[in-house]
Every structure is written in structure tokens, then in C-alpha cells.
PDB file of N, CA and C in Angstrom:
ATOM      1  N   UNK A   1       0.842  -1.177   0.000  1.00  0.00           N
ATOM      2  CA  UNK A   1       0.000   0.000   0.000  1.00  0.00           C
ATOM      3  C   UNK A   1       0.888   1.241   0.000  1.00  0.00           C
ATOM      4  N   UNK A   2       0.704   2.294  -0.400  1.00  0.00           N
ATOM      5  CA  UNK A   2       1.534   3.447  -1.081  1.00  0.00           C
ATOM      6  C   UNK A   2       1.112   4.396   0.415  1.00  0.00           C
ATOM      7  N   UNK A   3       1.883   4.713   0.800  1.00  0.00           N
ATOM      8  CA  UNK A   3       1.928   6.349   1.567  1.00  0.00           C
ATOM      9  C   UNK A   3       0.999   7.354   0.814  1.00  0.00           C
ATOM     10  N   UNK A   4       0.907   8.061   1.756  1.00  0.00           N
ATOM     11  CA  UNK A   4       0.353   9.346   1.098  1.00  0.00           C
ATOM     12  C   UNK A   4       1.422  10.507   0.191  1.00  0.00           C
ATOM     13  N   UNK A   5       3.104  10.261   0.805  1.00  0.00           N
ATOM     14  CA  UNK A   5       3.498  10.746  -0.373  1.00  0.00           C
ATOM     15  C   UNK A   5       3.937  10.473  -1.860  1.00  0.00           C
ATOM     16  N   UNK A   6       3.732   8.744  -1.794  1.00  0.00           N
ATOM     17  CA  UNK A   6       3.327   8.077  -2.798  1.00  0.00           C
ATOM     18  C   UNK A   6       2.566   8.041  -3.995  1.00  0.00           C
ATOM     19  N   UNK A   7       1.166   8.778  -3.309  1.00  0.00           N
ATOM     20  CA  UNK A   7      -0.232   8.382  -3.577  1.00  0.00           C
ATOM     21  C   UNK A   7       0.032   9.318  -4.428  1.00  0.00           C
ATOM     22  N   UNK A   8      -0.159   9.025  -5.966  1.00  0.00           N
ATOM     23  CA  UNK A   8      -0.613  10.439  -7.066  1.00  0.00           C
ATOM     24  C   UNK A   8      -1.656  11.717  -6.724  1.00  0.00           C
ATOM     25  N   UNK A   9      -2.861  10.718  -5.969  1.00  0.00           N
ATOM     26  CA  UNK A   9      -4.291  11.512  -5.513  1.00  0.00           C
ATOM     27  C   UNK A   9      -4.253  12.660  -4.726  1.00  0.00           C
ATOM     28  N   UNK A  10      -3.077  12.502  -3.564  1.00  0.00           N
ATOM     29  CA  UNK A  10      -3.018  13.472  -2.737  1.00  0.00           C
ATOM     30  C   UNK A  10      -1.815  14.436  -2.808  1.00  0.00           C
ATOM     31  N   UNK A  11      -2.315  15.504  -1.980  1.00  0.00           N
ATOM     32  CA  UNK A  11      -1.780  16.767  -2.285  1.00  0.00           C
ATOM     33  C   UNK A  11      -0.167  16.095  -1.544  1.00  0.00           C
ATOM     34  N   UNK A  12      -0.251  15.476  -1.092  1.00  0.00           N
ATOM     35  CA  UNK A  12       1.391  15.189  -0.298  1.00  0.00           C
ATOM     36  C   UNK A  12       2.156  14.230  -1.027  1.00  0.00           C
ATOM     37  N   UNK A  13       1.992  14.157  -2.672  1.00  0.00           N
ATOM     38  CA  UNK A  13       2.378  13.075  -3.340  1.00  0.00           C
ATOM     39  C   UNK A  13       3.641  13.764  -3.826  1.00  0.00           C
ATOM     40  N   UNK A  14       4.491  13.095  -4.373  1.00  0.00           N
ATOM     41  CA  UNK A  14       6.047  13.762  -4.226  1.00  0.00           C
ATOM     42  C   UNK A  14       6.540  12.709  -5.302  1.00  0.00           C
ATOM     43  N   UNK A  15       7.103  13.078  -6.295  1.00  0.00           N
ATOM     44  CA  UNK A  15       7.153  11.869  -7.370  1.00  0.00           C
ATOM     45  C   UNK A  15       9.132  11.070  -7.071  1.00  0.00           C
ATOM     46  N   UNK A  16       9.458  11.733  -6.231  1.00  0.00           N
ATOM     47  CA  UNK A  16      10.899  11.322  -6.047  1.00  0.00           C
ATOM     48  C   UNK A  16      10.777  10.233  -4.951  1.00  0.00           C
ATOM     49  N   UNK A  17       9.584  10.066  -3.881  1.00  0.00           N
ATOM     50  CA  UNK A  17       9.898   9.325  -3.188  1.00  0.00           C
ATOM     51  C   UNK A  17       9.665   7.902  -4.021  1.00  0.00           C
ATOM     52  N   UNK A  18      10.196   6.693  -3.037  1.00  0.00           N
ATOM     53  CA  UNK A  18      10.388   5.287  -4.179  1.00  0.00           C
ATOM     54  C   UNK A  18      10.105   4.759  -2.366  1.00  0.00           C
ATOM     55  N   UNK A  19       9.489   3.260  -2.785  1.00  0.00           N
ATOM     56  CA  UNK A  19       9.737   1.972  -1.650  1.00  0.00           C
ATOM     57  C   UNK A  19      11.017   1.587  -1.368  1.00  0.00           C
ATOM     58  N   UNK A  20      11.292   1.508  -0.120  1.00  0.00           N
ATOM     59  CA  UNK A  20      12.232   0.899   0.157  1.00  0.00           C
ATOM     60  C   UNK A  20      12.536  -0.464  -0.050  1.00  0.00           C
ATOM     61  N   UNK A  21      13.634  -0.934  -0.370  1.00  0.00           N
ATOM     62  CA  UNK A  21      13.875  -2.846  -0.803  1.00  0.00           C
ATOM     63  C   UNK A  21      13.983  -3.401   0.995  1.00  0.00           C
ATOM     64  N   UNK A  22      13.327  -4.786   0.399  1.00  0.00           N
ATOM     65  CA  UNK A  22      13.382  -5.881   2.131  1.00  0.00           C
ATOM     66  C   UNK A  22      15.402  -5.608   2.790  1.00  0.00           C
ATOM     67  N   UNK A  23      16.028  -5.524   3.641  1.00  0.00           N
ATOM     68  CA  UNK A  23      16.318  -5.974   4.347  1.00  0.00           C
ATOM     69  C   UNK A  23      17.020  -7.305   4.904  1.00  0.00           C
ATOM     70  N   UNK A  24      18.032  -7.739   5.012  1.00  0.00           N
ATOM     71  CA  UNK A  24      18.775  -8.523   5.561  1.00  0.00           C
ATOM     72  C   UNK A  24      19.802  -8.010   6.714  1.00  0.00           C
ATOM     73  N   UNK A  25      19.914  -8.354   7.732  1.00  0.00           N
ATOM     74  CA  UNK A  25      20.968  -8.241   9.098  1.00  0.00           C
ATOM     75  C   UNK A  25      21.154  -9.218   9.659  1.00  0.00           C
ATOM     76  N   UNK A  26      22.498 -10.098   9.704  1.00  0.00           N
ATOM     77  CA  UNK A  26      23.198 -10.373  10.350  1.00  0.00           C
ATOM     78  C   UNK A  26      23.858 -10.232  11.578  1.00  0.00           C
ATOM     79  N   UNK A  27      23.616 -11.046  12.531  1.00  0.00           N
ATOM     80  CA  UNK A  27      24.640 -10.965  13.254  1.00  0.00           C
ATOM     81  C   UNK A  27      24.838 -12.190  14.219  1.00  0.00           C
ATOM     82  N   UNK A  28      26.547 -12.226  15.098  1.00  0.00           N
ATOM     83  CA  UNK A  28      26.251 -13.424  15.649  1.00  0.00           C
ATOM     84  C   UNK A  28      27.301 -13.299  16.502  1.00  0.00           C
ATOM     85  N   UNK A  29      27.093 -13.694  17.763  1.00  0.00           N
ATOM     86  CA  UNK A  29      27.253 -13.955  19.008  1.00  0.00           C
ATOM     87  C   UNK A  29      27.216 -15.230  19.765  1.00  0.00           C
ATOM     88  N   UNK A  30      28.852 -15.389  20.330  1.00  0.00           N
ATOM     89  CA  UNK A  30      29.341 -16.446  21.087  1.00  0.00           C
ATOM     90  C   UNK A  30      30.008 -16.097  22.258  1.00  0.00           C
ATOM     91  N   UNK A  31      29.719 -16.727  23.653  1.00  0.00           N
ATOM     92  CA  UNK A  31      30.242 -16.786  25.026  1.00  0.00           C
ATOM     93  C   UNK A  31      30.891 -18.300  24.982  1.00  0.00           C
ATOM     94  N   UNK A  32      31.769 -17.993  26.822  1.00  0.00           N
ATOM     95  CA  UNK A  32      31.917 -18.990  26.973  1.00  0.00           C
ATOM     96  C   UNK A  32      32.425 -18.479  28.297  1.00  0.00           C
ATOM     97  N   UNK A  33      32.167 -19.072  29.634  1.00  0.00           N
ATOM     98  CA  UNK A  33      32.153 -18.639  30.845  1.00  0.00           C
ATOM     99  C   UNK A  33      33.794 -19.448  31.774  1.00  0.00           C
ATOM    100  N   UNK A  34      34.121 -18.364  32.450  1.00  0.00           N
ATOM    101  CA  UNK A  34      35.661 -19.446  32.780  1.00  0.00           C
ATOM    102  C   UNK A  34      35.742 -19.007  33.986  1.00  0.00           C
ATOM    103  N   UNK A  35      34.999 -19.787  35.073  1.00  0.00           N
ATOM    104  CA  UNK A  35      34.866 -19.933  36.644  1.00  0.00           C
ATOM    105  C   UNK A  35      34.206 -18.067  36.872  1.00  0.00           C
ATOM    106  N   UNK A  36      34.989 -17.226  36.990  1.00  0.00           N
ATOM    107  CA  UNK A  36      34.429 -15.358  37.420  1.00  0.00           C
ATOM    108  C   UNK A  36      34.343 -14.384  36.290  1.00  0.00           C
ATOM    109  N   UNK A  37      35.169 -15.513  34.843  1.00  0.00           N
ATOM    110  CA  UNK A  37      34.907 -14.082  33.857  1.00  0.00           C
ATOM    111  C   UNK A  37      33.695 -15.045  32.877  1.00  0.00           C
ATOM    112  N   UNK A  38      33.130 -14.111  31.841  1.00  0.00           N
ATOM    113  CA  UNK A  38      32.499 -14.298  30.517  1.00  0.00           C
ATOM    114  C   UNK A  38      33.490 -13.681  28.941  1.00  0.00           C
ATOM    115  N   UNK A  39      33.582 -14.870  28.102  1.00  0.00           N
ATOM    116  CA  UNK A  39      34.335 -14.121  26.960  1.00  0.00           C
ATOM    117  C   UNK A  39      33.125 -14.316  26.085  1.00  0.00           C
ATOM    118  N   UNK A  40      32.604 -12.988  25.007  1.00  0.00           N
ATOM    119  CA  UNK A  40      31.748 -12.935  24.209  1.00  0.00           C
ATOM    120  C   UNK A  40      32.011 -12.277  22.546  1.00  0.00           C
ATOM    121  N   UNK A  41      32.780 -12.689  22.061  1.00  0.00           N
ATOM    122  CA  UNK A  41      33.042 -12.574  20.813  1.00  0.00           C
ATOM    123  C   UNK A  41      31.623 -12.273  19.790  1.00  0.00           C
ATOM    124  N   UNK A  42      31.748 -11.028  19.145  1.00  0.00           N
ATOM    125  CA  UNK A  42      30.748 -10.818  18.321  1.00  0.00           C
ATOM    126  C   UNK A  42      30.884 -10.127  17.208  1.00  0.00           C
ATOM    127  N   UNK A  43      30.121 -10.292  16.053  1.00  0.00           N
ATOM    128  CA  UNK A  43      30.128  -9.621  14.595  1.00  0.00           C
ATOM    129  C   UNK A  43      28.483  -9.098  14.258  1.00  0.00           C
ATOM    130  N   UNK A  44      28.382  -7.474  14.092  1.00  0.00           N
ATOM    131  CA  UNK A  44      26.873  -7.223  13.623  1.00  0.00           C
ATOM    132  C   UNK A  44      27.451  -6.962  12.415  1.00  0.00           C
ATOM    133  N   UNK A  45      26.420  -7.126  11.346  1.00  0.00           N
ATOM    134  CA  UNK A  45      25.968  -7.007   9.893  1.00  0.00           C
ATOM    135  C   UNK A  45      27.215  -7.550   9.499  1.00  0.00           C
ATOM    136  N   UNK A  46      27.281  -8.834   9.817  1.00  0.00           N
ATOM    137  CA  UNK A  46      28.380  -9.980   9.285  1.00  0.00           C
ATOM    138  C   UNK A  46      28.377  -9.774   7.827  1.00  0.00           C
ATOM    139  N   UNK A  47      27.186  -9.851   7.200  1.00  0.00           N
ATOM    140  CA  UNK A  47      27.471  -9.385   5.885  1.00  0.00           C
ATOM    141  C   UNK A  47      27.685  -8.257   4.952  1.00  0.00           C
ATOM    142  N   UNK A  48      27.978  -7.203   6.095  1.00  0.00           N
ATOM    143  CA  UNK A  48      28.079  -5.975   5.323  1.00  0.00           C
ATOM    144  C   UNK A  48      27.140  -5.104   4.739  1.00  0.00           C
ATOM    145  N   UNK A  49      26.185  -5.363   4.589  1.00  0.00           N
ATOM    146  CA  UNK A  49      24.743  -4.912   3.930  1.00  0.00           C
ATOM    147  C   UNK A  49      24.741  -3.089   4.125  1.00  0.00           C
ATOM    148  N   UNK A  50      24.981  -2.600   2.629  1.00  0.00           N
ATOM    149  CA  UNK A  50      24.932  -1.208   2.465  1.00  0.00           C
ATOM    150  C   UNK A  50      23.354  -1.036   1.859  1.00  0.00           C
ATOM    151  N   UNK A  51      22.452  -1.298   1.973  1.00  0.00           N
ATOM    152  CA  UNK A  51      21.168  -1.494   1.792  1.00  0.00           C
ATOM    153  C   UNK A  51      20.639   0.057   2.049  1.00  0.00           C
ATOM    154  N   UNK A  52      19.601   0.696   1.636  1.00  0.00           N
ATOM    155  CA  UNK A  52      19.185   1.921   2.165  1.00  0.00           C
ATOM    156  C   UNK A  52      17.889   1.370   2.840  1.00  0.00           C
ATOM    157  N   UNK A  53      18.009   2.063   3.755  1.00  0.00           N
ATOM    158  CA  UNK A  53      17.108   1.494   5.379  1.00  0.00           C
ATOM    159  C   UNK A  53      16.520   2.755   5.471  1.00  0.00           C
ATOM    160  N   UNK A  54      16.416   4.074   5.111  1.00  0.00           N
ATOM    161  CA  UNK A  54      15.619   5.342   5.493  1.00  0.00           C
ATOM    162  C   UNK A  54      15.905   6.582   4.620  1.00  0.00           C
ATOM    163  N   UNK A  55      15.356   7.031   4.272  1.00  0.00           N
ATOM    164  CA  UNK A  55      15.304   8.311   3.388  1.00  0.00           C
ATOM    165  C   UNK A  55      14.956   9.459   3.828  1.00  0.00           C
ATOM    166  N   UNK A  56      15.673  10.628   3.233  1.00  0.00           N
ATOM    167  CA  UNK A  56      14.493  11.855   3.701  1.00  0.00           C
ATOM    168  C   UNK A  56      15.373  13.017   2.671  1.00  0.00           C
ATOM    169  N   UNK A  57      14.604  14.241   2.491  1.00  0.00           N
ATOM    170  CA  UNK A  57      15.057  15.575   1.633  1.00  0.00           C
ATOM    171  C   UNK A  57      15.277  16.655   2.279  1.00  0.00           C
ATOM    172  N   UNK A  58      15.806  17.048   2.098  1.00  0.00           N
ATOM    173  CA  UNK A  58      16.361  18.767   2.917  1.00  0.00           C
ATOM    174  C   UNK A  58      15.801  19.598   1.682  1.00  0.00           C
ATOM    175  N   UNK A  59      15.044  20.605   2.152  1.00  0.00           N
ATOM    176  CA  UNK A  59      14.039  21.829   1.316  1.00  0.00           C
ATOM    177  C   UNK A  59      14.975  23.083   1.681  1.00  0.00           C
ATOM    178  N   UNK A  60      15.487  23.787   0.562  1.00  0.00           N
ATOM    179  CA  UNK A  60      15.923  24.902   0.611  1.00  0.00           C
ATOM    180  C   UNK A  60      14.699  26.215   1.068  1.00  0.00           C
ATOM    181  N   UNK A  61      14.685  26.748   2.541  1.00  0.00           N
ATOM    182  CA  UNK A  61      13.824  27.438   2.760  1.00  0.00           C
ATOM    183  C   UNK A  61      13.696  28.792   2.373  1.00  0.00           C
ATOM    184  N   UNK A  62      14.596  28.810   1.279  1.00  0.00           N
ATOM    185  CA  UNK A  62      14.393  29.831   0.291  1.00  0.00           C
ATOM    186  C   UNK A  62      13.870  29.884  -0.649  1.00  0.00           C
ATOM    187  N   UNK A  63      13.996  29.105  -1.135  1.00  0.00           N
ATOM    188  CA  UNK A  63      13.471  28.901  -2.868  1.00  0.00           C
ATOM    189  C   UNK A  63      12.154  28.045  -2.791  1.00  0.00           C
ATOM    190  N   UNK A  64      12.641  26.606  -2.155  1.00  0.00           N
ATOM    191  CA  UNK A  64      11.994  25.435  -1.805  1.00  0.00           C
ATOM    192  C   UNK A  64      11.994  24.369  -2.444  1.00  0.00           C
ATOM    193  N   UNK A  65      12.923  24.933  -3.650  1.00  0.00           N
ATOM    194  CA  UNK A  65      13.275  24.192  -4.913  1.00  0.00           C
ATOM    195  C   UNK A  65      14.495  23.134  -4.678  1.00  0.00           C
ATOM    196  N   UNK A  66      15.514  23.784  -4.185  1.00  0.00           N
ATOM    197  CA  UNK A  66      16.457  22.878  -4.374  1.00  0.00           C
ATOM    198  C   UNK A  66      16.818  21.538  -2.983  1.00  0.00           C
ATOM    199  N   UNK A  67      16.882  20.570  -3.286  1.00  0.00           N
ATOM    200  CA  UNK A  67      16.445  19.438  -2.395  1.00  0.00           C
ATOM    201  C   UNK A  67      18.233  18.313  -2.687  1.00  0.00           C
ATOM    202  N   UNK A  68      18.284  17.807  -1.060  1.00  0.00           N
ATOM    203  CA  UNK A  68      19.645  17.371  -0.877  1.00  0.00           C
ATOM    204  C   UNK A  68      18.813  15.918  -0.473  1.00  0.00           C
ATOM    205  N   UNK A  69      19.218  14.712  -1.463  1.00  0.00           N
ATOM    206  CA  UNK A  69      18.372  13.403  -0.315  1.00  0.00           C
ATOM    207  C   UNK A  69      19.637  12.886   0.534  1.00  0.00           C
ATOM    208  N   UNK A  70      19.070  12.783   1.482  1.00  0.00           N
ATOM    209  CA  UNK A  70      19.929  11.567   2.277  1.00  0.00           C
ATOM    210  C   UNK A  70      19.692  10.543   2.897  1.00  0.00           C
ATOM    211  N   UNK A  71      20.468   9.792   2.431  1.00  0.00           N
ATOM    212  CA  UNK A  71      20.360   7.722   2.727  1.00  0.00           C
ATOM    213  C   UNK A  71      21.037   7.369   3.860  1.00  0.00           C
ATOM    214  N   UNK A  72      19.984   6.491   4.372  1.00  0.00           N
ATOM    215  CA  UNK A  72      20.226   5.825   5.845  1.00  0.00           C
ATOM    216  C   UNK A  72      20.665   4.614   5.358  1.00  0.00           C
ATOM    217  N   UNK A  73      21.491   3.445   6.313  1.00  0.00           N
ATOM    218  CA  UNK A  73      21.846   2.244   5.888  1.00  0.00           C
ATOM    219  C   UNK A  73      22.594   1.718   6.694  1.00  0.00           C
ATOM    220  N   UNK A  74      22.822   0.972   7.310  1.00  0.00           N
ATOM    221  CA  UNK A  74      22.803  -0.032   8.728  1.00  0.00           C
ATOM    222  C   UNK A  74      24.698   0.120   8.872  1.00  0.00           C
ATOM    223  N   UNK A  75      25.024   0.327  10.207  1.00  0.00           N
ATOM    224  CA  UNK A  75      26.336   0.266  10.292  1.00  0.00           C
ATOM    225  C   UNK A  75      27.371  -0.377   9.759  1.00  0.00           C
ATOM    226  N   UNK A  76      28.517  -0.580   9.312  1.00  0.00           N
ATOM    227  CA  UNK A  76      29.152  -0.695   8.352  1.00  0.00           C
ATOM    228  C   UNK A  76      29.716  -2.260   9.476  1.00  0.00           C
ATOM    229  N   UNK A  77      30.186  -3.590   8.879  1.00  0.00           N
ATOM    230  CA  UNK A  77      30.354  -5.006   9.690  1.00  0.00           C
ATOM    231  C   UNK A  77      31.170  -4.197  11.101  1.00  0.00           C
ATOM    232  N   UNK A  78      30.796  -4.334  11.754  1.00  0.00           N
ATOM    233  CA  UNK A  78      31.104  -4.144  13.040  1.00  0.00           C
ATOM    234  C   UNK A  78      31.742  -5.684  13.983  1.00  0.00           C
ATOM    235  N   UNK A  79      32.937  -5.908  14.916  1.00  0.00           N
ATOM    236  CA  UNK A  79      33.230  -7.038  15.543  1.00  0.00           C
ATOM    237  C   UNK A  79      34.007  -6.680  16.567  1.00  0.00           C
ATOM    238  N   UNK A  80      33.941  -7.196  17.629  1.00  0.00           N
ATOM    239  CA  UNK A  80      34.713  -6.585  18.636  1.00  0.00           C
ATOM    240  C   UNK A  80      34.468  -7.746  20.066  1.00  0.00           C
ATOM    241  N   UNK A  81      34.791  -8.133  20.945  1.00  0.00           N
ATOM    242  CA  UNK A  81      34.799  -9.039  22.043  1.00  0.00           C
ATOM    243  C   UNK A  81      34.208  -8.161  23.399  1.00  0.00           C
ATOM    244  N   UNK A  82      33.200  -8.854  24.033  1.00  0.00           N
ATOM    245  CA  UNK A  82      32.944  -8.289  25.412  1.00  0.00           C
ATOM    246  C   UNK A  82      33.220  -9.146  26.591  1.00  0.00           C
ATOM    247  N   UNK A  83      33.706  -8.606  27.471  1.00  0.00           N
ATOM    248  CA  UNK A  83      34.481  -9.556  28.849  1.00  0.00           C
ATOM    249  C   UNK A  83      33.713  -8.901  29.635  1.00  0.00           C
ATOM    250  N   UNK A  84      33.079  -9.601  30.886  1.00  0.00           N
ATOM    251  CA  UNK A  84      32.602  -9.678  32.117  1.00  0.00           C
ATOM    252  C   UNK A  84      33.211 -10.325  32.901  1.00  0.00           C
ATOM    253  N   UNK A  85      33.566 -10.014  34.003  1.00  0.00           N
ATOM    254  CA  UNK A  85      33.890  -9.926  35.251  1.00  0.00           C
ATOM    255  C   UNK A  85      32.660 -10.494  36.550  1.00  0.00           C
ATOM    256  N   UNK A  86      32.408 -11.781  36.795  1.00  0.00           N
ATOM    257  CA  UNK A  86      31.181 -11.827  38.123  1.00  0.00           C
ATOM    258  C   UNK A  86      32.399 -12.077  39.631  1.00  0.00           C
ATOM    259  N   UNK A  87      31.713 -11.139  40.343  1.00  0.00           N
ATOM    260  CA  UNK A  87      32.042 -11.547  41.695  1.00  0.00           C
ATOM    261  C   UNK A  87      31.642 -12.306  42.579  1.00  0.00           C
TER     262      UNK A  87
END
């Protein structure tokens, strides 16, 4: 179903906006507990996915004409280890 700035019919129809494509995220996470600590090794968006996830336009409030888009899109593979400490 189309948005209203989608929609040809209505006054809020905007012919630049487009649907966004589905989505894929990755990620994955492993522990392993050793008597007082936790080791947790992890990777988000294992696959890298430069996908556009959100849109929007900047309106020149002068003119109103000239328009900047900018694309959202999920953090770039991220990996890094978390350690806990139990007392």
C-alpha cells in the first residue's frame, strides 16, 4: 500500500519518493564462561549490507526548490569481544 506521499491523488504526493527494498541483518554472538569471567566474541551485519534502510530531503527554505536526499543504511560489519567480570 503506497503512503500518502506516494499516492498520485493526494496533495502530499512527491514523485521522487520510491519503496524501500526488504532488508537482511546479520549478526552473531558467542560466550563462553571461565569460573568469574564471561568471553563474548561478536560480529553485527556480518554481511556488510549497504542497503538503504531510510530516506528523507532537505528543502531549501528559500526557494523550496532545491532538495539534498539523504540515505540511511545499517552500520558498516562491526566485531569486537565483550568480557565480564562476576564476583
Amino acid at each position: 500500500m503506497a503512503t500518502p506521499e506516494q499516492d498520485s491523488s493526494t496533495l502530499q504526493f512527491d514523485a521522487a519518493n520510491f519503496m524501500l527494498p526488504a532488508t537482511n541483518f546479520v549478526s552473531l554472538r558467542a560466550g563462553m564462561t571461565f569460573n568469574a569471567f564471561t568471553l563474548e566474541p561478536f560480529i553485527d551485519n556480518l554481511l556488510d549490507t549497504h542497503v538503504v534502510t531510510n530516506y528523507n530531503f532537505s528543502i531549501d527554505p528559500g526557494t523550496g526548490n532545491s532538495r539534498l536526499m539523504r540515505d540511511f543504511t545499517f552500520r558498516p560489519r562491526t566485531y569486537g569481544l565483550t568480557f565480564t567480570w562476576h564476583q
